[in-house]
C-alpha atoms as a PDB file:
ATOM      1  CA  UNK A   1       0.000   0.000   0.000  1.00  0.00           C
ATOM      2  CA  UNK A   2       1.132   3.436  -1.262  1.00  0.00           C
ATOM      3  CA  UNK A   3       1.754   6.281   1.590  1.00  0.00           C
ATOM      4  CA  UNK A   4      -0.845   8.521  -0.545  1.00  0.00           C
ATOM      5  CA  UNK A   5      -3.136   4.919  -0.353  1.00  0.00           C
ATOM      6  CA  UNK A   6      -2.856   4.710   3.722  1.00  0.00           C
ATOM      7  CA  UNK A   7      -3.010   8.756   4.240  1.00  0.00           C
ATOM      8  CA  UNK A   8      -6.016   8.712   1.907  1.00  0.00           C
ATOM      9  CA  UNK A   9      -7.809   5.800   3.646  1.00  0.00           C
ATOM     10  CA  UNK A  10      -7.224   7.211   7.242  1.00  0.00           C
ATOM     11  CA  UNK A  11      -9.076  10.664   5.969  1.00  0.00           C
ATOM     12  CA  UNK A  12     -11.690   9.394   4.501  1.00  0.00           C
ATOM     13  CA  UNK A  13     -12.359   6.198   7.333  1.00  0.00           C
ATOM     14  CA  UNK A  14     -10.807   8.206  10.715  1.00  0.00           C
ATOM     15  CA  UNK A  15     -10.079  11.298  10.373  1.00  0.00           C
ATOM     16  CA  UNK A  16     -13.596  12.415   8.990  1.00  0.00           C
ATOM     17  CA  UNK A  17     -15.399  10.924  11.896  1.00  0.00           C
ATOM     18  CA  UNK A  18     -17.049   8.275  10.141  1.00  0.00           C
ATOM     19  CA  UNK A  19     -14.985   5.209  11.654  1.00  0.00           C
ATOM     20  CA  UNK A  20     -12.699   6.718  14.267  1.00  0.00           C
ATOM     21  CA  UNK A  21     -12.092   3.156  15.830  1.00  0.00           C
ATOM     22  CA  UNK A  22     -10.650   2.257  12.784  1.00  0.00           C
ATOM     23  CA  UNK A  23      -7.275   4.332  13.264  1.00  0.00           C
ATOM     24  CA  UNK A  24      -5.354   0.775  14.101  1.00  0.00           C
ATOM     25  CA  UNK A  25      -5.326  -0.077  10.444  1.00  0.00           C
ATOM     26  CA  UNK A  26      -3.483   3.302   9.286  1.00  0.00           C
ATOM     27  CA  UNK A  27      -1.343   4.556  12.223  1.00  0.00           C
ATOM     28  CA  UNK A  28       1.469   2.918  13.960  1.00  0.00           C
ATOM     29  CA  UNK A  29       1.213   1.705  17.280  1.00  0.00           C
ATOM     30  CA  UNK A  30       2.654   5.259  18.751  1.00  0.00           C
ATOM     31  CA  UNK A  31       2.860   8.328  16.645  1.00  0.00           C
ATOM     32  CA  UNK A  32       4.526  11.410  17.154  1.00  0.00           C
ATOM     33  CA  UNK A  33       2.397  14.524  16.797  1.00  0.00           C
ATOM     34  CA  UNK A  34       3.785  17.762  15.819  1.00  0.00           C
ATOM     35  CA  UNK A  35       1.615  20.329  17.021  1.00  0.00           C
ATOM     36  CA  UNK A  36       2.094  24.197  17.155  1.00  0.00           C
ATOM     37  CA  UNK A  37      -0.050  26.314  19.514  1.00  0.00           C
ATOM     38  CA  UNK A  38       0.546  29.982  19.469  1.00  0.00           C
ATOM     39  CA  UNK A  39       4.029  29.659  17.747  1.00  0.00           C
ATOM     40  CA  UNK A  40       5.018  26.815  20.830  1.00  0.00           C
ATOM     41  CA  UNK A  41       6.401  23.855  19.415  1.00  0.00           C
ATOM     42  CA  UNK A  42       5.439  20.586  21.120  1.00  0.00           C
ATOM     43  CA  UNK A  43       5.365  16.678  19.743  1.00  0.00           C
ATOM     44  CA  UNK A  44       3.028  14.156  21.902  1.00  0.00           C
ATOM     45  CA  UNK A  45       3.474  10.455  21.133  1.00  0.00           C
ATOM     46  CA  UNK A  46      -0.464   9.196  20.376  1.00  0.00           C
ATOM     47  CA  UNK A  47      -1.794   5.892  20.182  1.00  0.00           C
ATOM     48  CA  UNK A  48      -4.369   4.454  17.387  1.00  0.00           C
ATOM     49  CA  UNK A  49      -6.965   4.702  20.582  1.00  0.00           C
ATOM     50  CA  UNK A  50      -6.193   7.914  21.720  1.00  0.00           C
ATOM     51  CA  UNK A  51      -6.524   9.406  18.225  1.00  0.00           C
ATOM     52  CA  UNK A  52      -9.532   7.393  17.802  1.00  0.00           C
ATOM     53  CA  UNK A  53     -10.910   9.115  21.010  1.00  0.00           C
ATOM     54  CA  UNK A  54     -10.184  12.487  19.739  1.00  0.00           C
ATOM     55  CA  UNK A  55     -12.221  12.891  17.041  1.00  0.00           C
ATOM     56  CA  UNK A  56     -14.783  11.394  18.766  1.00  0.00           C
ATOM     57  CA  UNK A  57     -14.373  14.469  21.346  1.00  0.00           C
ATOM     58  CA  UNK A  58     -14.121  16.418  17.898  1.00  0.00           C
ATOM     59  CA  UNK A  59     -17.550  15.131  16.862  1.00  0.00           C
ATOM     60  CA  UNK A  60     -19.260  15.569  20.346  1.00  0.00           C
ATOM     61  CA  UNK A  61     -18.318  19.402  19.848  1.00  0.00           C
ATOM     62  CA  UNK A  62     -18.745  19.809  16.371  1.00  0.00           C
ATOM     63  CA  UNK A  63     -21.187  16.991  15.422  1.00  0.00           C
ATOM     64  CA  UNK A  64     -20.985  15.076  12.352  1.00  0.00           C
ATOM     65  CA  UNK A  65     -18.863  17.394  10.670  1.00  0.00           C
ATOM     66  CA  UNK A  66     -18.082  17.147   6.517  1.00  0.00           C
ATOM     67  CA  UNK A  67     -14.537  17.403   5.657  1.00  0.00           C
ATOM     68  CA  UNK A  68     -13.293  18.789   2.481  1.00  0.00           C
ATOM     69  CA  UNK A  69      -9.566  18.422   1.138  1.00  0.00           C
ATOM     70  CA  UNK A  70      -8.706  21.019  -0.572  1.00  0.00           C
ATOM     71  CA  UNK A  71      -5.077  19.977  -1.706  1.00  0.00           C
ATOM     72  CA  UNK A  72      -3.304  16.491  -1.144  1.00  0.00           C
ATOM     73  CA  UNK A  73       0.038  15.957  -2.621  1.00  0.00           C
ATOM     74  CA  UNK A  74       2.243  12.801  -2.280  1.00  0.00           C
ATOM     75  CA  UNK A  75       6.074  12.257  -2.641  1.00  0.00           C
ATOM     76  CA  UNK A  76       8.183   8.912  -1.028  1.00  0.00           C
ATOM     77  CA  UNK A  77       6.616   8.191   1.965  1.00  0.00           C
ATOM     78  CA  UNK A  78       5.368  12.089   3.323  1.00  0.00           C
ATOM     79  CA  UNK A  79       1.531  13.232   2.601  1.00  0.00           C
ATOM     80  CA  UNK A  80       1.103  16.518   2.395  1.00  0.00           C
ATOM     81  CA  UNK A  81      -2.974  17.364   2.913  1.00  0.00           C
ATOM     82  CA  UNK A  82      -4.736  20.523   3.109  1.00  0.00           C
ATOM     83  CA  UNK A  83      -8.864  20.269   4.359  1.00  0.00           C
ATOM     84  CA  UNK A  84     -11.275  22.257   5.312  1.00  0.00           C
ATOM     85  CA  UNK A  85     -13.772  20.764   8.073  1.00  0.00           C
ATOM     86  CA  UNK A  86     -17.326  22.423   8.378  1.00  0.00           C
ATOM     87  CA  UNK A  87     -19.282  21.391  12.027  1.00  0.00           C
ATOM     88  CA  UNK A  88     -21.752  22.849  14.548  1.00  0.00           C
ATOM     89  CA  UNK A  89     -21.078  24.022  17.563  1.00  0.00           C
ATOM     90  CA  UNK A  90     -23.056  21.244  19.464  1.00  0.00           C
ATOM     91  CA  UNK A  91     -20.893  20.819  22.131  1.00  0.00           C
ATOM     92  CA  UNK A  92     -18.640  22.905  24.390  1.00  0.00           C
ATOM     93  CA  UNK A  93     -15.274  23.941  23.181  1.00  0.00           C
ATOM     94  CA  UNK A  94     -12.500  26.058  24.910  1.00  0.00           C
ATOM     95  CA  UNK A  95     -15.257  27.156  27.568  1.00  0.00           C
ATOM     96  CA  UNK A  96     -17.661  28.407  24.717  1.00  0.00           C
ATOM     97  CA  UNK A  97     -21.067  26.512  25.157  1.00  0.00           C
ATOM     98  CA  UNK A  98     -22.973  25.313  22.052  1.00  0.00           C
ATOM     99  CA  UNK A  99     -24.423  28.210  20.130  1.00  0.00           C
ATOM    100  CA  UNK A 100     -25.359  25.443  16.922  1.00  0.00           C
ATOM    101  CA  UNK A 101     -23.456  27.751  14.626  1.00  0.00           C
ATOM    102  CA  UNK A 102     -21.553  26.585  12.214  1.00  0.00           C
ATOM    103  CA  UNK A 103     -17.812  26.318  13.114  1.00  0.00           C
ATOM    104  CA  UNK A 104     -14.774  25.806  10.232  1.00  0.00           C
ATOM    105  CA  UNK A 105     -11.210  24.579  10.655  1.00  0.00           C
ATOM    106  CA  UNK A 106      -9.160  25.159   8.426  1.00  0.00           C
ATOM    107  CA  UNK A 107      -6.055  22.515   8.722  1.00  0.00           C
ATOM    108  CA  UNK A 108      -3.233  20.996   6.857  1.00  0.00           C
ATOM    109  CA  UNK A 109      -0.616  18.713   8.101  1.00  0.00           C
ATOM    110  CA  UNK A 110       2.765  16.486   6.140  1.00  0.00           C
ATOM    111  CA  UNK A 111       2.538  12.590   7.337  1.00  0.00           C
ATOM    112  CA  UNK A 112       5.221  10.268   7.501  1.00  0.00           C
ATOM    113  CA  UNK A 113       4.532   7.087   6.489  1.00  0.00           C
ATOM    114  CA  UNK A 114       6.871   4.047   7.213  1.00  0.00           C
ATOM    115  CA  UNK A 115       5.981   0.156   7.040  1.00  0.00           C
ATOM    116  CA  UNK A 116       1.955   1.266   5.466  1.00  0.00           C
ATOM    117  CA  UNK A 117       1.192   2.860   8.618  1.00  0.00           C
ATOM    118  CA  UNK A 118       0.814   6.710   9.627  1.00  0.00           C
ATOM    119  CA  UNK A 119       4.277   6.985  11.765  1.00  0.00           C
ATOM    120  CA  UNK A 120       4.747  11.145  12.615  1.00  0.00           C
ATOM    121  CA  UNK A 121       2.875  14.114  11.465  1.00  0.00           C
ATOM    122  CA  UNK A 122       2.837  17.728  11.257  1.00  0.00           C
ATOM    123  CA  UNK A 123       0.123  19.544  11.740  1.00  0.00           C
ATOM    124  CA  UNK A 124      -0.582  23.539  11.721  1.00  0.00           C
ATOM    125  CA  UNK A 125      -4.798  24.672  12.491  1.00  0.00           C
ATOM    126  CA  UNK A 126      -6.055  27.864  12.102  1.00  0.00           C
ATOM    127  CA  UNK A 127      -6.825  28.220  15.946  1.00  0.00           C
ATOM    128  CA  UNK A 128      -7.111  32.576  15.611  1.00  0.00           C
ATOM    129  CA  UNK A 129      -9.562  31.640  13.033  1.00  0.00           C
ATOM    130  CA  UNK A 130     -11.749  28.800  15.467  1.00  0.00           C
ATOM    131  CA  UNK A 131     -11.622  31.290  18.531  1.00  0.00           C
ATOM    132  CA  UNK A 132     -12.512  33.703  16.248  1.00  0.00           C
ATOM    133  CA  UNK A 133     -15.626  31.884  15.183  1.00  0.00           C
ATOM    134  CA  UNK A 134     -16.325  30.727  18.558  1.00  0.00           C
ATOM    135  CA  UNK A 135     -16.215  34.452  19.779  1.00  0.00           C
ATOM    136  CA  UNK A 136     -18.713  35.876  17.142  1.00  0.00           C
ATOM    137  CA  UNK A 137     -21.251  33.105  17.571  1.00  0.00           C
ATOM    138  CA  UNK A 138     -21.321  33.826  21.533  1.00  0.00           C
ATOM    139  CA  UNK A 139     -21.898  37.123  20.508  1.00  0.00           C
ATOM    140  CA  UNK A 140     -24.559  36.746  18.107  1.00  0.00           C
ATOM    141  CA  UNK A 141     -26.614  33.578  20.601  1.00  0.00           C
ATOM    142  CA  UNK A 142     -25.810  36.681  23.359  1.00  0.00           C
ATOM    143  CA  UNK A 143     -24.247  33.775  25.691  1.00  0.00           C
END
């Protein structure tokens, strides 16, 4: 199987919410995360479950969201994707309660594939853009 194959499957099986428990069969027993927060570096080592658990904590807060990629490009064994997700705010997120506004993310991340299986990632959101969001529907639901 392909790195593009494996980073494709785990989008359109995990990652988009439709079969989180599924992340076993496209990421290696412990991945390293590379996050960045408010220009803070940081790497966390995740497991298939906890991954799996994540976006079901991303689906309790922005229900069954839709997720659009908007660019996906391929070379040796790193995946570079680009996706836009589109949610409600059904649950609460960063201390905002549910307004039941629509919420984007706007994402993209490179993944490292080695032996068919998701390995390391990096990943950059648009987090100015969610608290953003998350601001102006609190202000419009007058919560």
């Amino acid at each position: 199987m392909t790195s593009e194959h494996v980073v494709r499957q785990f989008f359109e099986q995990v990652r988009s919410g439709k079969n989180p428990d599924f992340a076993n069969q496209f990421m290696a027993e412990h991945v390293l995360a590379h996050q960045i927060e408010s220009e803070n570096e940081q790497t966390v080592s995740r497991t298939p479950q906890e991954y799996a658990e994540h976006v079901i904590e991303m689906i309790e807060a922005y229900g069954h969201f839709s997720l659009e990629i908007q660019e996906f490009l391929a070379a040796e064994d790193k995946v570079y994707v680009r996706w836009k997700q589109t949610g409600t705010h059904e649950g609460e997120i960063n201390g905002y309660q549910p307004t039941g506004l629509p919420v984007i993310q706007l994402a993209s991340a490179v993944y490292r594939v080695e032996n068919e299986k998701i390995a390391e990632y990096w990943i950059q959101i648009d987090r100015a853009g969610i608290q953003k969001q998350l601001e102006d529907n609190k202000n419009t639901n007058g919560n």
